[in-house]
PDB file of N, CA and C in Angstrom:
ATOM      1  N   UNK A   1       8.579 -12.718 -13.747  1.00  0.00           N
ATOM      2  CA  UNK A   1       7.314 -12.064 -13.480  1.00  0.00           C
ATOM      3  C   UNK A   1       7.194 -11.817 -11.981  1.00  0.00           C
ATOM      4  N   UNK A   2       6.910 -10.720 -11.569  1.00  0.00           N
ATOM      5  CA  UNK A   2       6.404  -9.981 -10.040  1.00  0.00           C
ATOM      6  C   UNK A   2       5.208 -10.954  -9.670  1.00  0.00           C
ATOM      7  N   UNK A   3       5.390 -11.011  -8.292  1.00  0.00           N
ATOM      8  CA  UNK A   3       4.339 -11.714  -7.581  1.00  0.00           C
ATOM      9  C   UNK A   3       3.566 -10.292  -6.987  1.00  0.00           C
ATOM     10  N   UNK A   4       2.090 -10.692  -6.844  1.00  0.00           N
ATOM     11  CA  UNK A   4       1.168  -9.540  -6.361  1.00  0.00           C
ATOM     12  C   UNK A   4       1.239  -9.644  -4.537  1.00  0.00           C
ATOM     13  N   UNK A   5       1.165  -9.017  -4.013  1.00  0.00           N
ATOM     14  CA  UNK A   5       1.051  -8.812  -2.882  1.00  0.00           C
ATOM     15  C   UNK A   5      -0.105  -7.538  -2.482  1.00  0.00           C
ATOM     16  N   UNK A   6      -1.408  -8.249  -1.857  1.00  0.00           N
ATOM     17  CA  UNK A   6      -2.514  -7.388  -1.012  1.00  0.00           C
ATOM     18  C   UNK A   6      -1.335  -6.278  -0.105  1.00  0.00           C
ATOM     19  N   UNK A   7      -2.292  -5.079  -0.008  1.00  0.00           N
ATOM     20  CA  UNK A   7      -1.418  -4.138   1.502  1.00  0.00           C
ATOM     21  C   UNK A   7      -2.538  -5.056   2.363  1.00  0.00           C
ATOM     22  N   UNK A   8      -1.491  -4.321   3.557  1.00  0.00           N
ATOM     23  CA  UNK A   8      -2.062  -4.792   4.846  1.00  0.00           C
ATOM     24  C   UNK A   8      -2.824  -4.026   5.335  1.00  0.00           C
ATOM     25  N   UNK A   9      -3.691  -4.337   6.607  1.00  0.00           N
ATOM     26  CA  UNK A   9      -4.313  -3.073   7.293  1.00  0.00           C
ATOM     27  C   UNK A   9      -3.643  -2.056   7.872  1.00  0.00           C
ATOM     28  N   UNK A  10      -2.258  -2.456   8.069  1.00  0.00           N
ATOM     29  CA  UNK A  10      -1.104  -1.256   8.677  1.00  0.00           C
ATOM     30  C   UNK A  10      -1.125  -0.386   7.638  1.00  0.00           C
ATOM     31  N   UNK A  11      -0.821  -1.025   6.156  1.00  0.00           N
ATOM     32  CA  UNK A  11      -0.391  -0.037   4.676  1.00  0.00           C
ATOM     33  C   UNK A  11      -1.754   0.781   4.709  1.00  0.00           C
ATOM     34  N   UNK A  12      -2.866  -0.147   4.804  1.00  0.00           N
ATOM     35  CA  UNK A  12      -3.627   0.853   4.325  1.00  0.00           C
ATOM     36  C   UNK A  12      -4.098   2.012   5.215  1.00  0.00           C
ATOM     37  N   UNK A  13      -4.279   1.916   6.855  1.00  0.00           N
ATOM     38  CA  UNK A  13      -3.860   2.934   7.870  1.00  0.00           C
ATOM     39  C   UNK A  13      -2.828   3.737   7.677  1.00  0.00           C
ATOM     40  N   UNK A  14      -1.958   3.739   7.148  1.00  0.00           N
ATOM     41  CA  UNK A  14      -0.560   4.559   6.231  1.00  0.00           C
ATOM     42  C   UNK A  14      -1.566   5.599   5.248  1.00  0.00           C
ATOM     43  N   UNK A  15      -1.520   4.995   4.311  1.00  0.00           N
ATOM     44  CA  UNK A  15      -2.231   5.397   3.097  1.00  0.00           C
ATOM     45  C   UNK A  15      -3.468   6.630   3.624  1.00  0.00           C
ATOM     46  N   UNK A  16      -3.709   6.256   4.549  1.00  0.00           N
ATOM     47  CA  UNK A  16      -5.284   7.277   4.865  1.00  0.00           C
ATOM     48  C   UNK A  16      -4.757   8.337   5.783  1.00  0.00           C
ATOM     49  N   UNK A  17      -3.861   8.142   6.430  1.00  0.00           N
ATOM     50  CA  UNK A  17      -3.019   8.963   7.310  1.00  0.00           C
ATOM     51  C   UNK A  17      -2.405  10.425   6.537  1.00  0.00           C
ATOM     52  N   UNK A  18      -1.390   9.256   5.473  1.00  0.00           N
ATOM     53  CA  UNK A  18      -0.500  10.228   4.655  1.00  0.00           C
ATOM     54  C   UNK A  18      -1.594  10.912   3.788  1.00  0.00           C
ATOM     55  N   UNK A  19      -2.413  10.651   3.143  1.00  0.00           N
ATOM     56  CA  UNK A  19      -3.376  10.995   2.077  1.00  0.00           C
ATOM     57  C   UNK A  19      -4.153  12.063   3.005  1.00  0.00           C
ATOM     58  N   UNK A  20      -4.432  12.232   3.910  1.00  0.00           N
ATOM     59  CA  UNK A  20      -5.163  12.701   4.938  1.00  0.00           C
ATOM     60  C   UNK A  20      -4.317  13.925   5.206  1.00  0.00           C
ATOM     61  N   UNK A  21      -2.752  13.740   5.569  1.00  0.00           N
ATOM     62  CA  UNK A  21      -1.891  14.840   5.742  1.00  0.00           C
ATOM     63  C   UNK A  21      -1.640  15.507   4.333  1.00  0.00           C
ATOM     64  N   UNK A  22      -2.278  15.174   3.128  1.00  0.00           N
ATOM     65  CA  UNK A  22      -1.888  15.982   1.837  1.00  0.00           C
ATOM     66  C   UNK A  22      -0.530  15.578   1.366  1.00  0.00           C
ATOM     67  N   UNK A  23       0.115  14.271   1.819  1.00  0.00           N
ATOM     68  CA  UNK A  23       1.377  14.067   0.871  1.00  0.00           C
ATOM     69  C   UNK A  23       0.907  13.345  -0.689  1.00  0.00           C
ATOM     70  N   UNK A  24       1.970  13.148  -1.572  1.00  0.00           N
ATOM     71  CA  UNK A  24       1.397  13.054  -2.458  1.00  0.00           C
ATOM     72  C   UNK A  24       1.796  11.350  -3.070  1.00  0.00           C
ATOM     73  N   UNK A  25       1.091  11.228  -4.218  1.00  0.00           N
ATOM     74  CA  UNK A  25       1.409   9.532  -4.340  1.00  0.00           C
ATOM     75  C   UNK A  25       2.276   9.106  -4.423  1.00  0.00           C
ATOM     76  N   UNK A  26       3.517  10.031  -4.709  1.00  0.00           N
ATOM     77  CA  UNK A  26       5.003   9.532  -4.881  1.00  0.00           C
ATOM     78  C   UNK A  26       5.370   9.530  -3.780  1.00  0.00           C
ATOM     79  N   UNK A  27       5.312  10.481  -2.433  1.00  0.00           N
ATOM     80  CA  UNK A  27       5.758  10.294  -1.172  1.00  0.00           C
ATOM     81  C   UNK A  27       5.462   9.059  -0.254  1.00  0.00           C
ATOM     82  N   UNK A  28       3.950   8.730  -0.582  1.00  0.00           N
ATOM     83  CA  UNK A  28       3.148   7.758  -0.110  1.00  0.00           C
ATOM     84  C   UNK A  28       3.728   6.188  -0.339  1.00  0.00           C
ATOM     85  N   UNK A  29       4.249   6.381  -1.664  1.00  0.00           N
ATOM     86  CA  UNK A  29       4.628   4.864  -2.966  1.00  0.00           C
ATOM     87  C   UNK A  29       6.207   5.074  -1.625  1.00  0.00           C
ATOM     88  N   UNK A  30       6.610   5.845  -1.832  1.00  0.00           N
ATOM     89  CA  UNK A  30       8.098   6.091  -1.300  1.00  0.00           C
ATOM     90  C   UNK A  30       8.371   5.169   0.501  1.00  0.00           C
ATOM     91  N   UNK A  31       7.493   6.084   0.620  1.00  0.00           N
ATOM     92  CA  UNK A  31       7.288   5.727   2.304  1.00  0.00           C
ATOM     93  C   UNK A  31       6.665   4.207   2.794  1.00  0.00           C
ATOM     94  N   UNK A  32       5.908   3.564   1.700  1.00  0.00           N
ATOM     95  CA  UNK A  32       5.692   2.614   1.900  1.00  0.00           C
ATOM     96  C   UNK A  32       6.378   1.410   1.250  1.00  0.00           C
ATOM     97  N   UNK A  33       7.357   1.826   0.387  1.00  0.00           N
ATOM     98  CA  UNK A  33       7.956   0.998  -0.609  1.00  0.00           C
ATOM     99  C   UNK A  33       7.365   0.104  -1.565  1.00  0.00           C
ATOM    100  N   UNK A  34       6.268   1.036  -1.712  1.00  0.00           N
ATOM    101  CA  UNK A  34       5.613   0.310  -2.946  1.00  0.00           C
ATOM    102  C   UNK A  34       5.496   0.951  -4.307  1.00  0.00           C
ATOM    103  N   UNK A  35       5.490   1.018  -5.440  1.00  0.00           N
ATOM    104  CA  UNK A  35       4.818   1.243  -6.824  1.00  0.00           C
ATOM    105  C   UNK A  35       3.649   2.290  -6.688  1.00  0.00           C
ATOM    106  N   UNK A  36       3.446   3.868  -7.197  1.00  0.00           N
ATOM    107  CA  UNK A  36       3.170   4.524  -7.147  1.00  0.00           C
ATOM    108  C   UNK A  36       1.233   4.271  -8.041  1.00  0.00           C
ATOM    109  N   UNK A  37       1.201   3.405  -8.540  1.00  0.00           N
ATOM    110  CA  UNK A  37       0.188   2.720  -9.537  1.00  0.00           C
ATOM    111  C   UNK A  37      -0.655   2.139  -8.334  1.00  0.00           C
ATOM    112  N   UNK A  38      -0.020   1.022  -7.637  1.00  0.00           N
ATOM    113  CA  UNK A  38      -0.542   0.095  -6.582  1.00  0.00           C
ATOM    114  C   UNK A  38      -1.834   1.151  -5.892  1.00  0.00           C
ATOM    115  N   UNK A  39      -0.591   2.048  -5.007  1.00  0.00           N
ATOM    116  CA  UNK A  39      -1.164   3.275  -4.198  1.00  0.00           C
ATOM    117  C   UNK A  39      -3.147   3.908  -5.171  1.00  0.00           C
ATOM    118  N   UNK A  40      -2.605   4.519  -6.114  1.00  0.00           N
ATOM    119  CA  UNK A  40      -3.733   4.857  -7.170  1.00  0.00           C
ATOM    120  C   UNK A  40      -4.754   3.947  -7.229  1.00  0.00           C
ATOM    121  N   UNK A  41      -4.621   2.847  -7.349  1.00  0.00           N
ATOM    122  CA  UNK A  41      -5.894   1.762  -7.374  1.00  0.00           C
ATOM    123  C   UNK A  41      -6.581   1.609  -5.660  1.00  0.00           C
ATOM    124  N   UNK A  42      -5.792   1.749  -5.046  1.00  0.00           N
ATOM    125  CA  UNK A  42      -6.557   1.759  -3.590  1.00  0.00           C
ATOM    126  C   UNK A  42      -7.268   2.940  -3.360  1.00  0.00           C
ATOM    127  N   UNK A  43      -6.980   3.901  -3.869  1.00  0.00           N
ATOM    128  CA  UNK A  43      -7.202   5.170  -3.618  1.00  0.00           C
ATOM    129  C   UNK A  43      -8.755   5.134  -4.693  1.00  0.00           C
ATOM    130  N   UNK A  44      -8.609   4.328  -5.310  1.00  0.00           N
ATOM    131  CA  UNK A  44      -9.109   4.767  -6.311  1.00  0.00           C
ATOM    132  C   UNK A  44     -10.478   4.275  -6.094  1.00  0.00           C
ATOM    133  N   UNK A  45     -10.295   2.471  -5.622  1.00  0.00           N
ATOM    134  CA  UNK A  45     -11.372   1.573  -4.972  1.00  0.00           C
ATOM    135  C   UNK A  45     -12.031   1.776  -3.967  1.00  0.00           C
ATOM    136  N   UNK A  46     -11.106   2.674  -3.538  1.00  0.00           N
ATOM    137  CA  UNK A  46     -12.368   2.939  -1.490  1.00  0.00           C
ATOM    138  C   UNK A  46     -11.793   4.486  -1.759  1.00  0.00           C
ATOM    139  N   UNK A  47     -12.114   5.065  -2.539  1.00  0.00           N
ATOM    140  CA  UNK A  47     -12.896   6.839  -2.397  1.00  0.00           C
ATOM    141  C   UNK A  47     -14.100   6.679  -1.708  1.00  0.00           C
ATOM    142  N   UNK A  48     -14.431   8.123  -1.221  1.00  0.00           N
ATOM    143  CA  UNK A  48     -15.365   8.146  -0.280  1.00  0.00           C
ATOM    144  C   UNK A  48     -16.297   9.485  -1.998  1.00  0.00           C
ATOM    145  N   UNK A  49     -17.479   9.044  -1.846  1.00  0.00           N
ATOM    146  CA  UNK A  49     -18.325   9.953  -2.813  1.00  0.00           C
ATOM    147  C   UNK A  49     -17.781  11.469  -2.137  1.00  0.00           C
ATOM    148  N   UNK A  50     -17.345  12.365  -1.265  1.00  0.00           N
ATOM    149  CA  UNK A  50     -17.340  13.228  -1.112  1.00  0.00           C
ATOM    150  C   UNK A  50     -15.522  13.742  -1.274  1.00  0.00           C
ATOM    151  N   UNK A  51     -15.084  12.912  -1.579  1.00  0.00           N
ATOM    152  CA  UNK A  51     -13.578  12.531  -1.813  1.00  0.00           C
ATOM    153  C   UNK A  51     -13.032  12.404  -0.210  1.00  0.00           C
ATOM    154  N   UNK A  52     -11.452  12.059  -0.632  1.00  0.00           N
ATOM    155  CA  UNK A  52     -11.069  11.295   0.617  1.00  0.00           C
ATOM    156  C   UNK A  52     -10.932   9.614   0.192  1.00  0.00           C
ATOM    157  N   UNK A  53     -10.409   9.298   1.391  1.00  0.00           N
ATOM    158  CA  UNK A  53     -10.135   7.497   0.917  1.00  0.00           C
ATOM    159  C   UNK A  53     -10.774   6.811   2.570  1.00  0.00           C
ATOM    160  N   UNK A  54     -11.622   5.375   2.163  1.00  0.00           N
ATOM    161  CA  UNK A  54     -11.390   4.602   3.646  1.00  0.00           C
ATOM    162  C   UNK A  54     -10.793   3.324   3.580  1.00  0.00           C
ATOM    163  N   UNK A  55     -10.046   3.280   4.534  1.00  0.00           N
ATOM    164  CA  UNK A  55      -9.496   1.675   4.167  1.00  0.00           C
ATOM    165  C   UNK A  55      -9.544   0.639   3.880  1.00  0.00           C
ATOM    166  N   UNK A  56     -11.663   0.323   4.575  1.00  0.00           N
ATOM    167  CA  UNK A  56     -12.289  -0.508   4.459  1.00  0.00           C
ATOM    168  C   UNK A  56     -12.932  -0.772   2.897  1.00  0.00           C
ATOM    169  N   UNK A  57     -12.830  -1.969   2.475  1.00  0.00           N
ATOM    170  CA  UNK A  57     -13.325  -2.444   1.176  1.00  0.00           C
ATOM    171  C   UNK A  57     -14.667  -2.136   0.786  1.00  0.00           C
ATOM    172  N   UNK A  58     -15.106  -1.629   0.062  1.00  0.00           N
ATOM    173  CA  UNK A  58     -16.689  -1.501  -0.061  1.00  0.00           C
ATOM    174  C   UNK A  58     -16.941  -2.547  -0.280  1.00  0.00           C
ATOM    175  N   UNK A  59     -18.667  -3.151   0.422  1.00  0.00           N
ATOM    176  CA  UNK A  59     -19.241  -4.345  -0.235  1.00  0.00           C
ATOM    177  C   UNK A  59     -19.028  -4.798  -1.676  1.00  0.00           C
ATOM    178  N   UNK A  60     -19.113  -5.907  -1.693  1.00  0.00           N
ATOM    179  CA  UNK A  60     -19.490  -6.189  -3.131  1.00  0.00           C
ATOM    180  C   UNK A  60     -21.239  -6.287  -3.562  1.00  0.00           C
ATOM    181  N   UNK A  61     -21.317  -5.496  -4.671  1.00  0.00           N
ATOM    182  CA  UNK A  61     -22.846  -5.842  -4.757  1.00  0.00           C
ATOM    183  C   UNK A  61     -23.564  -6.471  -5.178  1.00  0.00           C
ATOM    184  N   UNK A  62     -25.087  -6.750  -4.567  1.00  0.00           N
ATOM    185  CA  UNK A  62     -25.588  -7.788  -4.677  1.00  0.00           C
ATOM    186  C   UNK A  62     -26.490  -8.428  -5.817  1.00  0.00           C
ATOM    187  N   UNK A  63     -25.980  -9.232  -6.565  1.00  0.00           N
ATOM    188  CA  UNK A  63     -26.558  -9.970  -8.091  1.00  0.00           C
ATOM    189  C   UNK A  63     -28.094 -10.372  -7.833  1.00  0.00           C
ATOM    190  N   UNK A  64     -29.053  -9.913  -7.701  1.00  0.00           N
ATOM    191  CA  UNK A  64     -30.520 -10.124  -7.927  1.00  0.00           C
ATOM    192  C   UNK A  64     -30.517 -11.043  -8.771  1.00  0.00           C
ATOM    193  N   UNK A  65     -30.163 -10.926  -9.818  1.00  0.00           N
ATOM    194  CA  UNK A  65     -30.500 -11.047 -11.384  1.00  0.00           C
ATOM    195  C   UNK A  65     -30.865 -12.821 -11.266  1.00  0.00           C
ATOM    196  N   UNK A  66     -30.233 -13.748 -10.363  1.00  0.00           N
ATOM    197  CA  UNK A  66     -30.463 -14.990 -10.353  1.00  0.00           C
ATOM    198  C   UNK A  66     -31.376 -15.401  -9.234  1.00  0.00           C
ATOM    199  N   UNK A  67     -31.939 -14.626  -8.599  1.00  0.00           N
ATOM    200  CA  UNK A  67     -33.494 -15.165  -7.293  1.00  0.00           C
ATOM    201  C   UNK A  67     -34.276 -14.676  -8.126  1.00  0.00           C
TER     202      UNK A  67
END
């Protein structure tokens, strides 16, 4: 079984760069030597509502439901 490994803030400065220059997820997976899937879920988690990607994690939001 594969061990998971987080990107880094370098990968993900990569990722917004290349994504930014219009390469595509296979070039991106390529260039970074990672799994073309991985790439997709980052992309996928920090979209910007107007599209686009940021590197930074969105908050997590906040559970009222127990105060």
């Amino acid at each position: 079984m594969r061990s998971y490994s987080h990107l880094s803030e370098d990968e993900r400065d990569q990722i917004g760069v290349l994504r930014a220059a219009g390469r595509s997820m296979g070039a991106i997976a390529r260039a970074l030597g990672r799994a073309k899937s991985h790439h997709l879920r980052e992309l996928q988690r920090n979209a910007l509502p107007l599209g686009g990607y940021s590197r930074f994690t969105p908050p997590e939001p906040i559970n009222c439901a127990g105060a």
